[in-house]
PDB file of N, CA and C in Angstrom:
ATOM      1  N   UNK A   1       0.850  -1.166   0.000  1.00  0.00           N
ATOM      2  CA  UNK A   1       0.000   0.000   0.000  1.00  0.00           C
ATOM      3  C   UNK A   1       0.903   1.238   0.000  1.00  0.00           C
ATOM      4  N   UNK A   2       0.664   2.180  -1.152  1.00  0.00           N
ATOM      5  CA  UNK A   2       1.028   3.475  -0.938  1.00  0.00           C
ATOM      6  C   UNK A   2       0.809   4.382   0.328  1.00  0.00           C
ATOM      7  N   UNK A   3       2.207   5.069   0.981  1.00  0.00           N
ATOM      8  CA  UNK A   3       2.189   6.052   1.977  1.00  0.00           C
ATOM      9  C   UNK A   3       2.270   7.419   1.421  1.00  0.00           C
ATOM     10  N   UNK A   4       1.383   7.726   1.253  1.00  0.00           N
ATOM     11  CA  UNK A   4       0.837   8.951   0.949  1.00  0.00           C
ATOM     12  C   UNK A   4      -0.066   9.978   1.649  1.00  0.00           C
ATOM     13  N   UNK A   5      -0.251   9.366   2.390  1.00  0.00           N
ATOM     14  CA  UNK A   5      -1.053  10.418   3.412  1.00  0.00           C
ATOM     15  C   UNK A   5      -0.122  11.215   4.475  1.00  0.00           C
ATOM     16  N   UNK A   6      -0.417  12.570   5.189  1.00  0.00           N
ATOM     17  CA  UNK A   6       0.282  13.565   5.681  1.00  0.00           C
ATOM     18  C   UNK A   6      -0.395  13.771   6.833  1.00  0.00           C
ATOM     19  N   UNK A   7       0.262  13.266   8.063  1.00  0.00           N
ATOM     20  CA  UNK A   7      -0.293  14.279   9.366  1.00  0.00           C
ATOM     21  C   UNK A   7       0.283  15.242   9.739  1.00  0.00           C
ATOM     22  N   UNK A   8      -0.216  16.638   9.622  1.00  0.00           N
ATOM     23  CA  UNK A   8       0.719  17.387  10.691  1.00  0.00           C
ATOM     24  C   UNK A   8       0.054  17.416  12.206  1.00  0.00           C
ATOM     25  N   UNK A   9       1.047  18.057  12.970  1.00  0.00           N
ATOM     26  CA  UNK A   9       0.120  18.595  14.229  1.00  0.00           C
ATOM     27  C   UNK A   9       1.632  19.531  14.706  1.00  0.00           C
ATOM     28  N   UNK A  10       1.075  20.266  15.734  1.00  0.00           N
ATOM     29  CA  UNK A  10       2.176  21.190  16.378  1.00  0.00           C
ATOM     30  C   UNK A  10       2.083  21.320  17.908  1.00  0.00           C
ATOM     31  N   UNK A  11       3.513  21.434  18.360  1.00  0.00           N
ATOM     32  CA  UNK A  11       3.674  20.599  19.380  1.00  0.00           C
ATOM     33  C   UNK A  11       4.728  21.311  20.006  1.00  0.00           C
ATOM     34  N   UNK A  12       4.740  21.757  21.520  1.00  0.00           N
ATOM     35  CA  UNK A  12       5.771  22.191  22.251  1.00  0.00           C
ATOM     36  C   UNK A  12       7.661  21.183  21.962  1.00  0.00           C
ATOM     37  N   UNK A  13       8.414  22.107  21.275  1.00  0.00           N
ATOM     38  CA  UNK A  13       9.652  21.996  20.855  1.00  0.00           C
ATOM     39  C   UNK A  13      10.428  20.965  21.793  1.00  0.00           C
ATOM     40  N   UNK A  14      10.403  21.354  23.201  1.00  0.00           N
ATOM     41  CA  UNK A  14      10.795  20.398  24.074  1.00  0.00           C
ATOM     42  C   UNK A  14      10.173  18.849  24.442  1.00  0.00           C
ATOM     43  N   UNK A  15       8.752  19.065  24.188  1.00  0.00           N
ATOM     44  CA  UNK A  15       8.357  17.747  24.225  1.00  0.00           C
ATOM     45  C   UNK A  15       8.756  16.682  23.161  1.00  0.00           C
ATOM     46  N   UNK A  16       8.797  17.465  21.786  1.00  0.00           N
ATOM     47  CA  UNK A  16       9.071  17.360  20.442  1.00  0.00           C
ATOM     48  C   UNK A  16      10.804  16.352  20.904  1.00  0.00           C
ATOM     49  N   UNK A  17      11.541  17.125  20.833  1.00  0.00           N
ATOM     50  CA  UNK A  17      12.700  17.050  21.289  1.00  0.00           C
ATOM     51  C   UNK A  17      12.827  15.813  22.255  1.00  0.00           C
ATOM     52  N   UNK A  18      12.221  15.445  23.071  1.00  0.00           N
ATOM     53  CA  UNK A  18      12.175  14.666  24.600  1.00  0.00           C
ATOM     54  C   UNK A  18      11.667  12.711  23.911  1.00  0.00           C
ATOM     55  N   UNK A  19      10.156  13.231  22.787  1.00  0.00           N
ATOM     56  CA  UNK A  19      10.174  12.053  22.441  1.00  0.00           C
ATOM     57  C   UNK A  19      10.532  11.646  21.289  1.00  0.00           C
ATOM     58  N   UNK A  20      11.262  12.188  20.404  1.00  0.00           N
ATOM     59  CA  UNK A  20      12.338  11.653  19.799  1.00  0.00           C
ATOM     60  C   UNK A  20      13.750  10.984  19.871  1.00  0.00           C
ATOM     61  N   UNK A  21      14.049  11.927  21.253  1.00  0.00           N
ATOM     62  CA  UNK A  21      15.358  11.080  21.786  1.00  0.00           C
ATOM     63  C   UNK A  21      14.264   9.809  22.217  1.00  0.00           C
ATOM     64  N   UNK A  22      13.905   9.364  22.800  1.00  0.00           N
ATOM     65  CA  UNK A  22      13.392   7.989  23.263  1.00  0.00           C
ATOM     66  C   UNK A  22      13.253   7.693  22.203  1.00  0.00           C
ATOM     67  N   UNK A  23      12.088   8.180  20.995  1.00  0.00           N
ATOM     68  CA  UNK A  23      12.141   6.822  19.296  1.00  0.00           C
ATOM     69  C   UNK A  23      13.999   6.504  19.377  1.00  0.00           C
ATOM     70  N   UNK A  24      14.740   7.634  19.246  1.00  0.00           N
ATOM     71  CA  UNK A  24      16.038   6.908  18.902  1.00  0.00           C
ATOM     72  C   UNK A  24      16.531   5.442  19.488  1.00  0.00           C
ATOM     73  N   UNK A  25      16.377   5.627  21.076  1.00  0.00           N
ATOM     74  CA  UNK A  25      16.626   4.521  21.857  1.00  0.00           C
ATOM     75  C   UNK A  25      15.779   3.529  21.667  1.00  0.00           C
ATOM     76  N   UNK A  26      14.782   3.555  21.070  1.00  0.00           N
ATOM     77  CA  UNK A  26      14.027   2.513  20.648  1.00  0.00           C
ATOM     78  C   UNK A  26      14.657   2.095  19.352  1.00  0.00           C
ATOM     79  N   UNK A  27      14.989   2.881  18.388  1.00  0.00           N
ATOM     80  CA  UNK A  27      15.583   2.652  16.853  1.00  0.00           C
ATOM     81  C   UNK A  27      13.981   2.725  16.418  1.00  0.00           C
ATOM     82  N   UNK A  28      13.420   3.709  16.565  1.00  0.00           N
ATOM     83  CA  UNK A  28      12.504   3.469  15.887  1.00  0.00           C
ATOM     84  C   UNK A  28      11.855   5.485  15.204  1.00  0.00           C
ATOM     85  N   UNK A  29      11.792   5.244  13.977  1.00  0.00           N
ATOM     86  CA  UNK A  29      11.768   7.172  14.017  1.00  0.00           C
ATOM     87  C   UNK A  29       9.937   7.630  13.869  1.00  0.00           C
ATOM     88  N   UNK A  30       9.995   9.111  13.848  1.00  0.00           N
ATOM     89  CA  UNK A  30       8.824   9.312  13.999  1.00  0.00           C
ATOM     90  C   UNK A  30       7.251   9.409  13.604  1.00  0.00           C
ATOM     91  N   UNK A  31       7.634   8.841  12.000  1.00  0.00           N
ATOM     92  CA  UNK A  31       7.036   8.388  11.168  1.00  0.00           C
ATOM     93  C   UNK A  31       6.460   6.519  11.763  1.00  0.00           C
ATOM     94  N   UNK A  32       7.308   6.215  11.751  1.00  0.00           N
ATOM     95  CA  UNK A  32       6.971   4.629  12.600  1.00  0.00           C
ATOM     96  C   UNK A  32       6.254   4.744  13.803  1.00  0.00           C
ATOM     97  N   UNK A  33       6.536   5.492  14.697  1.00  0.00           N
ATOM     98  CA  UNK A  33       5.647   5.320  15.918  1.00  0.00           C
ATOM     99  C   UNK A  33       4.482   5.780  15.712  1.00  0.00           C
ATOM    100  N   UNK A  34       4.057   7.168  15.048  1.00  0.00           N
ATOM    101  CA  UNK A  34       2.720   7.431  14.842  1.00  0.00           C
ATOM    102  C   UNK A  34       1.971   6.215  13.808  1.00  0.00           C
ATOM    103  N   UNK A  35       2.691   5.208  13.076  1.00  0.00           N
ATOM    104  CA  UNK A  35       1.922   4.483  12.423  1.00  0.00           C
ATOM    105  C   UNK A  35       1.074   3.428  13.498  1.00  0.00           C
ATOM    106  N   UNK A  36       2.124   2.936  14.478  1.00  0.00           N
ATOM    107  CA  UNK A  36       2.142   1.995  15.678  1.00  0.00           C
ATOM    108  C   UNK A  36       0.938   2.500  16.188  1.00  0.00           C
ATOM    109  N   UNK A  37       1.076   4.031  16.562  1.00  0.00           N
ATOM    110  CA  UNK A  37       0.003   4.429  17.386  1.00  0.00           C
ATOM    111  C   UNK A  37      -1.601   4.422  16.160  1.00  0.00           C
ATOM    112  N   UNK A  38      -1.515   4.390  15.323  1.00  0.00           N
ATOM    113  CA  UNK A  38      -2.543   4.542  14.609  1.00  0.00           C
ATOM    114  C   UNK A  38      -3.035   3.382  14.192  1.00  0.00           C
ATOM    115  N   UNK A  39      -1.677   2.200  14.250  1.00  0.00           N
ATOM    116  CA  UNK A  39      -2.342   0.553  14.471  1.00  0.00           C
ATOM    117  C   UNK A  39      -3.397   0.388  15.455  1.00  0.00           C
ATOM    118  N   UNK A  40      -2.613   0.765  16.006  1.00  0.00           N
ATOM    119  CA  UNK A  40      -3.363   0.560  17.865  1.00  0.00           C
ATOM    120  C   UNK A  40      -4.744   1.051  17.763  1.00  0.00           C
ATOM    121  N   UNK A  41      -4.537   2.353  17.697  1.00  0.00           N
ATOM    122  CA  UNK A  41      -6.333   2.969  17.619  1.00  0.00           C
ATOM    123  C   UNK A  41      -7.529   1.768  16.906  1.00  0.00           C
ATOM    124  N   UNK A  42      -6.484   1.527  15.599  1.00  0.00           N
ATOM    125  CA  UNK A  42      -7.496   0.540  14.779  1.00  0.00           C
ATOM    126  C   UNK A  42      -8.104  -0.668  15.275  1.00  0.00           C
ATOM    127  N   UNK A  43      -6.970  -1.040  16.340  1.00  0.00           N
ATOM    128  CA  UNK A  43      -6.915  -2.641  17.122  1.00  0.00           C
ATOM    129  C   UNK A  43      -7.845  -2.389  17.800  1.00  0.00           C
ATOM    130  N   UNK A  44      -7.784  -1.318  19.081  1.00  0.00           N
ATOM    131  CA  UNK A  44      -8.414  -1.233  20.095  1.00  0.00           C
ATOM    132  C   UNK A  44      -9.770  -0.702  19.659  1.00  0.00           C
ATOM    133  N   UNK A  45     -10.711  -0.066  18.464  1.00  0.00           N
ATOM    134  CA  UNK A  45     -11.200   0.609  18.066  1.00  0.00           C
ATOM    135  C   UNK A  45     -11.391   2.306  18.676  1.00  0.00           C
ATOM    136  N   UNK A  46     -10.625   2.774  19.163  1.00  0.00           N
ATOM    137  CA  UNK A  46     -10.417   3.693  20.184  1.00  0.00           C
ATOM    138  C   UNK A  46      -8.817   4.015  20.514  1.00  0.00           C
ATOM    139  N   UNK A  47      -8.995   4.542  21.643  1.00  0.00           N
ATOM    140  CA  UNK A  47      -7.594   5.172  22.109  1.00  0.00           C
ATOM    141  C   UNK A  47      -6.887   3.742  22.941  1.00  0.00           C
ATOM    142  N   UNK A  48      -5.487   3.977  22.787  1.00  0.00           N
ATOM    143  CA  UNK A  48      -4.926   2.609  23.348  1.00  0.00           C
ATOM    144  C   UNK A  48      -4.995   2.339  24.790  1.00  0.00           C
ATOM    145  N   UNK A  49      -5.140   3.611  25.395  1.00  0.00           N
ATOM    146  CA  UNK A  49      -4.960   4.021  26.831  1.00  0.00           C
ATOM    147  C   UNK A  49      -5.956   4.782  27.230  1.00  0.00           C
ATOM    148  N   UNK A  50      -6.422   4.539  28.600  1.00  0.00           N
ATOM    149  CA  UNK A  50      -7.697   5.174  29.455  1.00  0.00           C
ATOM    150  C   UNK A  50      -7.390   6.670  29.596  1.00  0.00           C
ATOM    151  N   UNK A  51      -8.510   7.163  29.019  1.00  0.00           N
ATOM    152  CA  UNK A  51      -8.384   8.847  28.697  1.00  0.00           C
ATOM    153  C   UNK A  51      -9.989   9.423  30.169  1.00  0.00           C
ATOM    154  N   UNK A  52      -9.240  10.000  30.931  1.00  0.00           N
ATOM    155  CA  UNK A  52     -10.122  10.549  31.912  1.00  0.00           C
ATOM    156  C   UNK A  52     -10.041  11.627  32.776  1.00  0.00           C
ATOM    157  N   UNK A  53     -11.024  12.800  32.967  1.00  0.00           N
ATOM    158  CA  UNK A  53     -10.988  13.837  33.607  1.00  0.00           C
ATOM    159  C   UNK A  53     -10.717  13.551  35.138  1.00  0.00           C
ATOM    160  N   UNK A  54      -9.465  13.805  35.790  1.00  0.00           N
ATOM    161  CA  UNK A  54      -8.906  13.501  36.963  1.00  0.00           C
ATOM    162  C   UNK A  54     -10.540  14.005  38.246  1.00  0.00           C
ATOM    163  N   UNK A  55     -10.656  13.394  39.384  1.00  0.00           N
ATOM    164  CA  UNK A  55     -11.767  14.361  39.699  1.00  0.00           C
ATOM    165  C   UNK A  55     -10.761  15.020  40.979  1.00  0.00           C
ATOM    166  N   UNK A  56     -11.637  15.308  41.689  1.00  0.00           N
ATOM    167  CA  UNK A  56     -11.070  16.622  42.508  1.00  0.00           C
ATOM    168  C   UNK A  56     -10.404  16.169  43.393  1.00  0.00           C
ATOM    169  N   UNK A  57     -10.391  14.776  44.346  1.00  0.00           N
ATOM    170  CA  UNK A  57      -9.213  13.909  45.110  1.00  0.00           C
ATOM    171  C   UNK A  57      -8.583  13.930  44.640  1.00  0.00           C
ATOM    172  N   UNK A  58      -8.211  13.804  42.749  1.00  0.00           N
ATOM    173  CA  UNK A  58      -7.105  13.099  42.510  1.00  0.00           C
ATOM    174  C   UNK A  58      -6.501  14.479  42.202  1.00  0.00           C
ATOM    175  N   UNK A  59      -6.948  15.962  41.802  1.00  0.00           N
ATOM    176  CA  UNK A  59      -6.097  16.584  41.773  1.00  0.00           C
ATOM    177  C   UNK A  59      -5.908  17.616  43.058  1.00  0.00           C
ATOM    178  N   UNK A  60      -6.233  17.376  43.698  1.00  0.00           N
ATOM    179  CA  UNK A  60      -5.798  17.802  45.214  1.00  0.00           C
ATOM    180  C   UNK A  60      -4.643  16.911  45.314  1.00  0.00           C
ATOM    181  N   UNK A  61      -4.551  15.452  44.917  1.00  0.00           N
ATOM    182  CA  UNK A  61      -3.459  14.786  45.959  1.00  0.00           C
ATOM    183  C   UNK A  61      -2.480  15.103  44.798  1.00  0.00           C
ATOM    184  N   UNK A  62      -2.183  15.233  43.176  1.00  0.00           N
ATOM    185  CA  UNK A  62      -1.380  16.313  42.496  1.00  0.00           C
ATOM    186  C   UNK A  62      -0.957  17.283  42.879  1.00  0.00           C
ATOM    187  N   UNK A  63      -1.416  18.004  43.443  1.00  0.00           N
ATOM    188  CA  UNK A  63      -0.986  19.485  43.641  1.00  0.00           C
ATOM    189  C   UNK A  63      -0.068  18.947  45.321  1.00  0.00           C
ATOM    190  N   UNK A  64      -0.747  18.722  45.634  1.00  0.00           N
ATOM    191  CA  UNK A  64      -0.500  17.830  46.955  1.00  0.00           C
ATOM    192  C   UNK A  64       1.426  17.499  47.085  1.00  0.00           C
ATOM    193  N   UNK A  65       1.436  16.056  46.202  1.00  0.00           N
ATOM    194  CA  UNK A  65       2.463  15.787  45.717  1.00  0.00           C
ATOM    195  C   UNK A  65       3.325  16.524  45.233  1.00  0.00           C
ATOM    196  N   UNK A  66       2.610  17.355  44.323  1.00  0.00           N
ATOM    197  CA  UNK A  66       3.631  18.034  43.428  1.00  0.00           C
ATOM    198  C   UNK A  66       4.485  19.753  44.285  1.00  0.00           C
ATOM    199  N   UNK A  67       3.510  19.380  45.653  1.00  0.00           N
ATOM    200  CA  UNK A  67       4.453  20.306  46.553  1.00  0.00           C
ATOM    201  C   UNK A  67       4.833  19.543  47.374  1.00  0.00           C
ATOM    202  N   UNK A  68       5.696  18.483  47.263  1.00  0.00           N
ATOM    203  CA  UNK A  68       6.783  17.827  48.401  1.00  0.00           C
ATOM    204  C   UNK A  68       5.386  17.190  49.679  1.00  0.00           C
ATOM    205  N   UNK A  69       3.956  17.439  49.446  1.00  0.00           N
ATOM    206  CA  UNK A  69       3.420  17.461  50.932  1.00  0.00           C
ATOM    207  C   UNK A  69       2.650  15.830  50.400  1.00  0.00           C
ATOM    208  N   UNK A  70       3.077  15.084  51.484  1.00  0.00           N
ATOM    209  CA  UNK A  70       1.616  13.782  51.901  1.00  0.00           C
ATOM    210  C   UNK A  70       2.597  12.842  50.612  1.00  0.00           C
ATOM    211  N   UNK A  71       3.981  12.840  51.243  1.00  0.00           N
ATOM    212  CA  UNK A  71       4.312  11.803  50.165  1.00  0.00           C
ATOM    213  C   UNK A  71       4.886  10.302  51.055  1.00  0.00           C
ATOM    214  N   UNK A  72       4.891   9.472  50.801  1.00  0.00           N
ATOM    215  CA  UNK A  72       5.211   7.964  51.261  1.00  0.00           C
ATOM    216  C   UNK A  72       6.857   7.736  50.711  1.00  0.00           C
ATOM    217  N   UNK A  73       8.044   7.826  51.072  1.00  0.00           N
ATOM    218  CA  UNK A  73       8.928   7.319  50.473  1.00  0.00           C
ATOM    219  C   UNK A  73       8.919   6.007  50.913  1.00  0.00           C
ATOM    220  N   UNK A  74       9.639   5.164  49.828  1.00  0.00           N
ATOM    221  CA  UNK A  74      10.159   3.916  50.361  1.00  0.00           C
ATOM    222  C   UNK A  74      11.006   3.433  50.442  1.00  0.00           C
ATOM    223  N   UNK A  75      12.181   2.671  51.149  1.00  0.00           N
ATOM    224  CA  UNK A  75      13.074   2.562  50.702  1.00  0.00           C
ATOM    225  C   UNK A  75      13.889   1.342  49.821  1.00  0.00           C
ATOM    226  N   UNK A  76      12.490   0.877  49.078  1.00  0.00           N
ATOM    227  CA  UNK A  76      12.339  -0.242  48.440  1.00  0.00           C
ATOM    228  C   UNK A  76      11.561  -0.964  47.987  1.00  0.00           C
ATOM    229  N   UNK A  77      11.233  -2.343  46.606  1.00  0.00           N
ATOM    230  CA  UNK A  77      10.192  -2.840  46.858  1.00  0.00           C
ATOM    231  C   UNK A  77       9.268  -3.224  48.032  1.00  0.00           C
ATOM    232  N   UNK A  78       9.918  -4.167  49.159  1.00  0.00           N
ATOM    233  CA  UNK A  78      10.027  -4.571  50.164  1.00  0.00           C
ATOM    234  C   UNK A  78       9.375  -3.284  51.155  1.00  0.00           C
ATOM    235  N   UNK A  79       9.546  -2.704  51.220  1.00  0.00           N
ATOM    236  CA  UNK A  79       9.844  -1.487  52.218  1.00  0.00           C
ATOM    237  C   UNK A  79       8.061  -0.987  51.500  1.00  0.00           C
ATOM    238  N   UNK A  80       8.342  -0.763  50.947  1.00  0.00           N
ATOM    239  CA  UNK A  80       6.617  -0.265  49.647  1.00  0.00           C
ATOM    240  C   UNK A  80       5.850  -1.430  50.441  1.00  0.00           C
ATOM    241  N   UNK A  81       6.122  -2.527  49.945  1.00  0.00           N
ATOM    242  CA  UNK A  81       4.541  -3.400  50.183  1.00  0.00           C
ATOM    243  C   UNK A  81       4.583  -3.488  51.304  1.00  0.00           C
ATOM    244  N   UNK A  82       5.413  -3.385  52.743  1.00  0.00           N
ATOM    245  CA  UNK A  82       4.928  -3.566  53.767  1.00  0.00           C
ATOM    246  C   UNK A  82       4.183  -2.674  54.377  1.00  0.00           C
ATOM    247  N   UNK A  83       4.760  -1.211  54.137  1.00  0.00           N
ATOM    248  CA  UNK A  83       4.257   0.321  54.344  1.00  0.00           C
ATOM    249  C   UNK A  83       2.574  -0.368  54.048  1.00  0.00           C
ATOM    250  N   UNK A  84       2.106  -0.841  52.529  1.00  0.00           N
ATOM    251  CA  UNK A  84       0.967  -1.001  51.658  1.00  0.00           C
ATOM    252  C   UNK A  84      -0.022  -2.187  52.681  1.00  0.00           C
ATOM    253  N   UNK A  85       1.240  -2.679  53.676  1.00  0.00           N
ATOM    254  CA  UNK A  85       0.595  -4.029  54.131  1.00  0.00           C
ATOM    255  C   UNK A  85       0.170  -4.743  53.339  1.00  0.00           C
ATOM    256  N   UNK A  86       1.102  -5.338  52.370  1.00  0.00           N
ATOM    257  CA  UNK A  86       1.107  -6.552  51.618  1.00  0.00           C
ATOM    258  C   UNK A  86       1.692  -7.431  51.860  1.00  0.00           C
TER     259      UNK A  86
END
């Protein structure tokens, strides 16, 4: 089958930048992954991954997190699941 079709889209430079170095480490360039991702859509009939409006717990405990506050370190798998009581 002929590749002839054209997506553009536009896109913050750094993100741009960020996931291309990863295609590299994959060996894979950016023409290939958007095909992958456009397999996928076809497979899944939809998006490959759960797309959802965070609700208001979850972005309280974001903002939360994302200021150093109400965080769990661990100092390990081990150390995680027992904290989890597993």
């Amino acid at each position: 089958m002929s590749k002839s079709a054209m997506v553009r889209a536009r896109l913050e430079p750094g993100l741009k930048e960020h996931v291309e170095d990863i295609f590299r480490q994959l060996g894979i360039n950016t023409t290939q992954a958007i095909t992958m991702f456009y397999k996928q859509i076809e497979l899944h009939k939809g998006l490959p991954f759960d797309v959802a409006i965070p609700t208001s717990t979850t972005l309280k405990t974001f903002t939360s997190t994302d200021n150093g506050k109400n965080l769990v370190v661990c100092k390990g798998a081990k150390d995680m699941f027992k904290k989890l009581g597993i």
